[in-house]
PDB file of N, CA and C in Angstrom:
ATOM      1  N   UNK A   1      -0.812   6.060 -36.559  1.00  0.00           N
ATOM      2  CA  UNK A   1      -2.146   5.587 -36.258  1.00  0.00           C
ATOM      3  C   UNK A   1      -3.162   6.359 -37.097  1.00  0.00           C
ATOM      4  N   UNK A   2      -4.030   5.556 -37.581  1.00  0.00           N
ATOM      5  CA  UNK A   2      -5.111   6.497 -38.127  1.00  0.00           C
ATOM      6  C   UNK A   2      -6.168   6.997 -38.096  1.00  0.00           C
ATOM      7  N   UNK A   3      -6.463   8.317 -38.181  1.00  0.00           N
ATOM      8  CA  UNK A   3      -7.404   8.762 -37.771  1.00  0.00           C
ATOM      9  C   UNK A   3      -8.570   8.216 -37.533  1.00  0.00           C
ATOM     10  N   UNK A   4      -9.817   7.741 -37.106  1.00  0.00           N
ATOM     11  CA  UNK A   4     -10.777   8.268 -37.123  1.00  0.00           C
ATOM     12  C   UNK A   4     -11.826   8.644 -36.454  1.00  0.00           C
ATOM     13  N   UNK A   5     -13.026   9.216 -37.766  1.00  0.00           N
ATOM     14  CA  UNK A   5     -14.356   9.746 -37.113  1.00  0.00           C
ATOM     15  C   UNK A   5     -15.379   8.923 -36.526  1.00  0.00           C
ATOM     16  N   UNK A   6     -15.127   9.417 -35.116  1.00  0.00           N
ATOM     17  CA  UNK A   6     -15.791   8.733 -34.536  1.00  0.00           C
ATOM     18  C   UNK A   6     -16.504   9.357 -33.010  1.00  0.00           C
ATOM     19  N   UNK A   7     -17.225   9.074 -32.278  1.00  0.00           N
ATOM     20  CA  UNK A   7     -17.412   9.783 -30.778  1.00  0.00           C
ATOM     21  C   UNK A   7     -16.041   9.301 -30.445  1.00  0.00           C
ATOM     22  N   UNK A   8     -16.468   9.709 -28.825  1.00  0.00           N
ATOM     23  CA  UNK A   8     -15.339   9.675 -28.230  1.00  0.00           C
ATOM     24  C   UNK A   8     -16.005   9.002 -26.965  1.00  0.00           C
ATOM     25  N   UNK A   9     -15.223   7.906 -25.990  1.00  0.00           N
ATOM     26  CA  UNK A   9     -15.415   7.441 -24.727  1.00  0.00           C
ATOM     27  C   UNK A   9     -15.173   8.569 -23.698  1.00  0.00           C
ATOM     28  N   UNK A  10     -14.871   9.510 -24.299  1.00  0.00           N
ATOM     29  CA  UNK A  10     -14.914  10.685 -23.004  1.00  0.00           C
ATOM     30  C   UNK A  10     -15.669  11.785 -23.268  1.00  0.00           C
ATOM     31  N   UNK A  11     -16.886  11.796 -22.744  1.00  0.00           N
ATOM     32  CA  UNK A  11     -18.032  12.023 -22.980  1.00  0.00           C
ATOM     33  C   UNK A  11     -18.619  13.326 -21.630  1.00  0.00           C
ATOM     34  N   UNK A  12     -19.710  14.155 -22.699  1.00  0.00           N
ATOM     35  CA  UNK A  12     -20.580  14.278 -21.455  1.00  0.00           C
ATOM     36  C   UNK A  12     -22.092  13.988 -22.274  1.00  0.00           C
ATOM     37  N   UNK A  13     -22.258  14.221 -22.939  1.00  0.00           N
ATOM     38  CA  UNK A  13     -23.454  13.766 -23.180  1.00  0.00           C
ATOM     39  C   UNK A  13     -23.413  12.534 -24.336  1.00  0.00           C
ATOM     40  N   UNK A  14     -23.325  12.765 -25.435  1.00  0.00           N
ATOM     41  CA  UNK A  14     -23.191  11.745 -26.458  1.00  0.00           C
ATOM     42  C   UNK A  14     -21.932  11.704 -27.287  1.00  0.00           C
ATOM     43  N   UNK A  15     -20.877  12.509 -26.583  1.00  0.00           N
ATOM     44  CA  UNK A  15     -19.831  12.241 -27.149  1.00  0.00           C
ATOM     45  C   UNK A  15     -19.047  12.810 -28.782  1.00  0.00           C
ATOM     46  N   UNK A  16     -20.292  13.455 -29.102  1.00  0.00           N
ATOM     47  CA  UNK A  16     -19.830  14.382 -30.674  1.00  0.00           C
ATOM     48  C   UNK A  16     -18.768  15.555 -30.288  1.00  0.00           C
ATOM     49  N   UNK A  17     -19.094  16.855 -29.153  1.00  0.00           N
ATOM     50  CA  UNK A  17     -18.146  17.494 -29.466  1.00  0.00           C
ATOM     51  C   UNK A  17     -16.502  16.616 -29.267  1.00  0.00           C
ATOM     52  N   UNK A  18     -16.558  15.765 -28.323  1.00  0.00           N
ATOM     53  CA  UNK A  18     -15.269  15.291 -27.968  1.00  0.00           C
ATOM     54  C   UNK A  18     -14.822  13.952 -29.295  1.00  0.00           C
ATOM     55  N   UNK A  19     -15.818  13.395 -30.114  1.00  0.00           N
ATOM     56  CA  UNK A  19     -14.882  12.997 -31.063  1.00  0.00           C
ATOM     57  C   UNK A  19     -14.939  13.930 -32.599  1.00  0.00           C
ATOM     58  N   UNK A  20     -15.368  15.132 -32.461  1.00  0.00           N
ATOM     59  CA  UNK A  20     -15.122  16.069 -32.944  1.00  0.00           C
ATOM     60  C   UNK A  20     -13.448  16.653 -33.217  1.00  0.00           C
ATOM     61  N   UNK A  21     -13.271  16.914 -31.587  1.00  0.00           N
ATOM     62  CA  UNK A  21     -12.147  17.704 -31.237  1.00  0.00           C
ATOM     63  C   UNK A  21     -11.003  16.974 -31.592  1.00  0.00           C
ATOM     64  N   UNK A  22     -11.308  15.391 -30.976  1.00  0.00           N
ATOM     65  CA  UNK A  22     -10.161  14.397 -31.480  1.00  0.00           C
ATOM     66  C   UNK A  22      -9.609  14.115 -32.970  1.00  0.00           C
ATOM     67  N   UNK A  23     -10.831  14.232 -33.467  1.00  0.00           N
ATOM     68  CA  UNK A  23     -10.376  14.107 -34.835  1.00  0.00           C
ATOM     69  C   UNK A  23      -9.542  15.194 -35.620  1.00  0.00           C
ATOM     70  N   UNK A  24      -9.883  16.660 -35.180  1.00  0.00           N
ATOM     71  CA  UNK A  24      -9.424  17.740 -35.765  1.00  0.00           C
ATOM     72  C   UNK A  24      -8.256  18.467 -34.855  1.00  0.00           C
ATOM     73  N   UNK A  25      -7.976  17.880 -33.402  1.00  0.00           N
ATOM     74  CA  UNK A  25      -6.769  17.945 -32.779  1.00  0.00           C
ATOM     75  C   UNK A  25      -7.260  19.317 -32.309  1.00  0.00           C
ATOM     76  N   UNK A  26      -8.286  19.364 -31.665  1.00  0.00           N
ATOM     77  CA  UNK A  26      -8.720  20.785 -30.981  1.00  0.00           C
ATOM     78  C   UNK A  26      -9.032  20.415 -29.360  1.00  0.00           C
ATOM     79  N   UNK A  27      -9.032  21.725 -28.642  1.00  0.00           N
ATOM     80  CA  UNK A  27      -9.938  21.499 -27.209  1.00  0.00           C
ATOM     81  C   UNK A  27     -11.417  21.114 -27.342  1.00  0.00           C
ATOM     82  N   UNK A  28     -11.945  20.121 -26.825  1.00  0.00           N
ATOM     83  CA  UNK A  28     -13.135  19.765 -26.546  1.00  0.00           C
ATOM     84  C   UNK A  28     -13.993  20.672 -26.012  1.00  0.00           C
ATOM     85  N   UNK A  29     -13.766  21.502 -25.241  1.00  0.00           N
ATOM     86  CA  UNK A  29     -14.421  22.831 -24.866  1.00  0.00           C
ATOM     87  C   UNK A  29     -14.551  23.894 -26.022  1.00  0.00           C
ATOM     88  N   UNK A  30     -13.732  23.717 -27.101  1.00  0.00           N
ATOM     89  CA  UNK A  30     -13.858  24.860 -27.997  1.00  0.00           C
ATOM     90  C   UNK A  30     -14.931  24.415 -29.200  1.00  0.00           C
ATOM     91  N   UNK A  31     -14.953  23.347 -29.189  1.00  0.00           N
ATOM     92  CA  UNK A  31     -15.965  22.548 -29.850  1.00  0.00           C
ATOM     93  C   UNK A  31     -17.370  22.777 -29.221  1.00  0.00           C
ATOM     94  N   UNK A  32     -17.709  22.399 -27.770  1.00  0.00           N
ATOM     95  CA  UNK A  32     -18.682  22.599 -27.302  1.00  0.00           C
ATOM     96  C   UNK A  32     -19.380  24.195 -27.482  1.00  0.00           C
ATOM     97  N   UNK A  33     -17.882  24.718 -26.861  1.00  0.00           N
ATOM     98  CA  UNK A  33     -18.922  26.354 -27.354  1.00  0.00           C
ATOM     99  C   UNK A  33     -19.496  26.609 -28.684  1.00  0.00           C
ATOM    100  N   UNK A  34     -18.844  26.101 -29.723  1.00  0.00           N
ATOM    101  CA  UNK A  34     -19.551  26.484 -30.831  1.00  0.00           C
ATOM    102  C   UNK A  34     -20.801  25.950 -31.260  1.00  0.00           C
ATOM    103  N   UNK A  35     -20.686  24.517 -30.659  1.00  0.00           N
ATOM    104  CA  UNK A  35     -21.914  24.222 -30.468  1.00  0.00           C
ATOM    105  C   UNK A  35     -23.469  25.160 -29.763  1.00  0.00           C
ATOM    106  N   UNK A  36     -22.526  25.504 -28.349  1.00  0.00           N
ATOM    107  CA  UNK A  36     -23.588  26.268 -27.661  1.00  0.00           C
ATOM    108  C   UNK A  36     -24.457  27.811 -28.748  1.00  0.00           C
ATOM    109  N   UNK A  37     -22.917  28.461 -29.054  1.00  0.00           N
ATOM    110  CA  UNK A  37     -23.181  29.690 -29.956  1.00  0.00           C
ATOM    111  C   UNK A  37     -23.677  29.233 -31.284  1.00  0.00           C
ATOM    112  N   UNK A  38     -23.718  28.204 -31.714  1.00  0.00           N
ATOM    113  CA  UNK A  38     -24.412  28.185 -32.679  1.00  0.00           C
ATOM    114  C   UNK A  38     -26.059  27.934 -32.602  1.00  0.00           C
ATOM    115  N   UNK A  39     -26.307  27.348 -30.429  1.00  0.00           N
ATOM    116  CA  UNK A  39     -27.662  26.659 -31.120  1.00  0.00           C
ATOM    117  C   UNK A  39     -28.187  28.329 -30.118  1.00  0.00           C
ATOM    118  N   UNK A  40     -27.497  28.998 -29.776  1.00  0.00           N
ATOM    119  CA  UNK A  40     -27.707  30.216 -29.071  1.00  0.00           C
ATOM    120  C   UNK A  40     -28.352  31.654 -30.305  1.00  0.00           C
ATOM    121  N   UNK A  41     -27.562  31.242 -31.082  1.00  0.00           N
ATOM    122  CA  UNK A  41     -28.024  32.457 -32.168  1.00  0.00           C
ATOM    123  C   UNK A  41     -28.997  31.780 -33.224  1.00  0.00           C
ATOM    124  N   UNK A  42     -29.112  30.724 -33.359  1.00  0.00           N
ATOM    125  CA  UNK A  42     -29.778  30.097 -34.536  1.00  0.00           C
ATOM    126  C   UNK A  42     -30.158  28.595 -34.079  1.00  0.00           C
ATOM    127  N   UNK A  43     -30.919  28.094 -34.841  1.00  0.00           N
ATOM    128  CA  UNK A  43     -31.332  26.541 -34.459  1.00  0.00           C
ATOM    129  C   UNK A  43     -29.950  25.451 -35.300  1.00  0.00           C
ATOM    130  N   UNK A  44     -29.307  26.204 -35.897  1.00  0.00           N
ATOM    131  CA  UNK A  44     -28.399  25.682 -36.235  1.00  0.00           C
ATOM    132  C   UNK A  44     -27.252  24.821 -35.723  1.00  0.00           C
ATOM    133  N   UNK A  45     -26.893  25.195 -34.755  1.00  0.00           N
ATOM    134  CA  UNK A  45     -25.834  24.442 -34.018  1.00  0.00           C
ATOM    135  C   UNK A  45     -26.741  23.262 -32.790  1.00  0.00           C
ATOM    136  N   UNK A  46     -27.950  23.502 -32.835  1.00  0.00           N
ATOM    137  CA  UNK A  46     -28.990  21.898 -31.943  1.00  0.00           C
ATOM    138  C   UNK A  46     -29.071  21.270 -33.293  1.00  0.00           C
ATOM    139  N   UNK A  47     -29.535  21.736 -34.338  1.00  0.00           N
ATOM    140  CA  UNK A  47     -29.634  20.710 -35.460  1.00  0.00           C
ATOM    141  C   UNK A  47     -28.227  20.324 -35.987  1.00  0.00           C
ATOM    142  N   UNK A  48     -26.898  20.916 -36.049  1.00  0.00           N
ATOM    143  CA  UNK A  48     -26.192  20.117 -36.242  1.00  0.00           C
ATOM    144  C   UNK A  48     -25.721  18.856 -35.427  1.00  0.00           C
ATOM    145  N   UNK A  49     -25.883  19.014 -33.959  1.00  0.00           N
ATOM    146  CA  UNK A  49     -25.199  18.539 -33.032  1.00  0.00           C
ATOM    147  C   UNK A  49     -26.496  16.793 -32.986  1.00  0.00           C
ATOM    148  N   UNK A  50     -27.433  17.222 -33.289  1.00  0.00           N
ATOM    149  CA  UNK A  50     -28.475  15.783 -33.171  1.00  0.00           C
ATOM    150  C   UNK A  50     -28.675  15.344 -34.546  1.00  0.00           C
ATOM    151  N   UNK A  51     -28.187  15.610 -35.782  1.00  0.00           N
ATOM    152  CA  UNK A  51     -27.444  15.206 -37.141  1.00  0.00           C
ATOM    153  C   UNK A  51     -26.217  13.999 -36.751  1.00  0.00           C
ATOM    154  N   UNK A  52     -25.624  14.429 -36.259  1.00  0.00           N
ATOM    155  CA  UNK A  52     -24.049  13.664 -35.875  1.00  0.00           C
ATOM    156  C   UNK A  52     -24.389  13.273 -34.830  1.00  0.00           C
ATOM    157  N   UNK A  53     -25.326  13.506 -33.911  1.00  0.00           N
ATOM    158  CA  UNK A  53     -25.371  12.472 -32.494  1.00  0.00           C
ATOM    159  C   UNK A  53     -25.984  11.059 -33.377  1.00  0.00           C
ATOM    160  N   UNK A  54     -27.124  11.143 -34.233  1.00  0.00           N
ATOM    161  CA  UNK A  54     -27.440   9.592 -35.199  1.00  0.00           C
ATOM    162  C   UNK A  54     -26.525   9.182 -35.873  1.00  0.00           C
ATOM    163  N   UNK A  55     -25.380  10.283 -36.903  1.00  0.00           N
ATOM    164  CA  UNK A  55     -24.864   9.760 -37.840  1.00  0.00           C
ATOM    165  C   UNK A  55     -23.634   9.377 -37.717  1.00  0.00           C
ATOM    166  N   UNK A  56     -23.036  10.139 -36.948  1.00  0.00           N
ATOM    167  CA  UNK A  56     -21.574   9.757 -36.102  1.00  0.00           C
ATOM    168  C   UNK A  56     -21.677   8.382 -35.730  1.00  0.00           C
ATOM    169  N   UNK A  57     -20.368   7.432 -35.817  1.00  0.00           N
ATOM    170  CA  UNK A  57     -20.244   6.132 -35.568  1.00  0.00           C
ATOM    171  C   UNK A  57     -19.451   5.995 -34.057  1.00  0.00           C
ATOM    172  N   UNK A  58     -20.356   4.811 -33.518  1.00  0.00           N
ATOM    173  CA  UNK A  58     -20.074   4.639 -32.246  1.00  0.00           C
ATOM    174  C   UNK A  58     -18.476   4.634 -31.795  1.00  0.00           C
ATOM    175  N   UNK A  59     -17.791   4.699 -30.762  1.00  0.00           N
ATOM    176  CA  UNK A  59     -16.282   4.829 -30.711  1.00  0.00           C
ATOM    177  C   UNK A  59     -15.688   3.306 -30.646  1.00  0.00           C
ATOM    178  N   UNK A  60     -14.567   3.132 -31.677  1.00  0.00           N
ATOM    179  CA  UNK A  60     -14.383   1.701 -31.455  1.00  0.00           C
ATOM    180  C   UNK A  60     -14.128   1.114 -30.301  1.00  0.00           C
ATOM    181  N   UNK A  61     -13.535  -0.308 -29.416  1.00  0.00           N
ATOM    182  CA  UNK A  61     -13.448  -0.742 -28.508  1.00  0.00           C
ATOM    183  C   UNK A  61     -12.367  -0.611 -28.432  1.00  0.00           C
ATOM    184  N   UNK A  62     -12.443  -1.081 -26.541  1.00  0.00           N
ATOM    185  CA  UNK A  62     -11.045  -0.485 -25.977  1.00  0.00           C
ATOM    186  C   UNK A  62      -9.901  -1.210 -26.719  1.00  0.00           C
ATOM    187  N   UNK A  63      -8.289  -0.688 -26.995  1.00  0.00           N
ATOM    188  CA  UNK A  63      -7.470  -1.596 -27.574  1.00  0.00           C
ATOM    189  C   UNK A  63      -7.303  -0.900 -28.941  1.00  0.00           C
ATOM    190  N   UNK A  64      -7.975  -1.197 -29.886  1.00  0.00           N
ATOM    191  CA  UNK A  64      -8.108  -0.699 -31.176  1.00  0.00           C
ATOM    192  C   UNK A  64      -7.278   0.628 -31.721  1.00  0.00           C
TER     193      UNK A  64
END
């Protein structure tokens, strides 16, 4: 099956760290923290995360 980038239907907010994790075969929680520590030490990790909340493509439909 092939990969892709995309959110994810299992979500808590918009779905980036979790089609993050899917894509790169990680915990979804380990994604989120870096998110957190990144927007914790720097504005860096809120500006990445609302970059990819617009540019990231919606998750395909169920089935697919």
């Amino acid at each position: 099956m092939k990969r892709r980038f995309a959110k994810t239907r299992k979500k808590w907010a918009f779905g980036v760290a979790g089609g993050l994790a899917e894509y790169f075969g990680v915990s979804p929680t380990l994604v989120r923290m870096a998110f957190v520590v990144g927007a914790a030490f720097s504005t860096l990790g809120l500006v990445a995360y609302i970059i990819l909340v617009v540019w990231m493509p919606k998750p395909p439909p169920e089935g697919e």
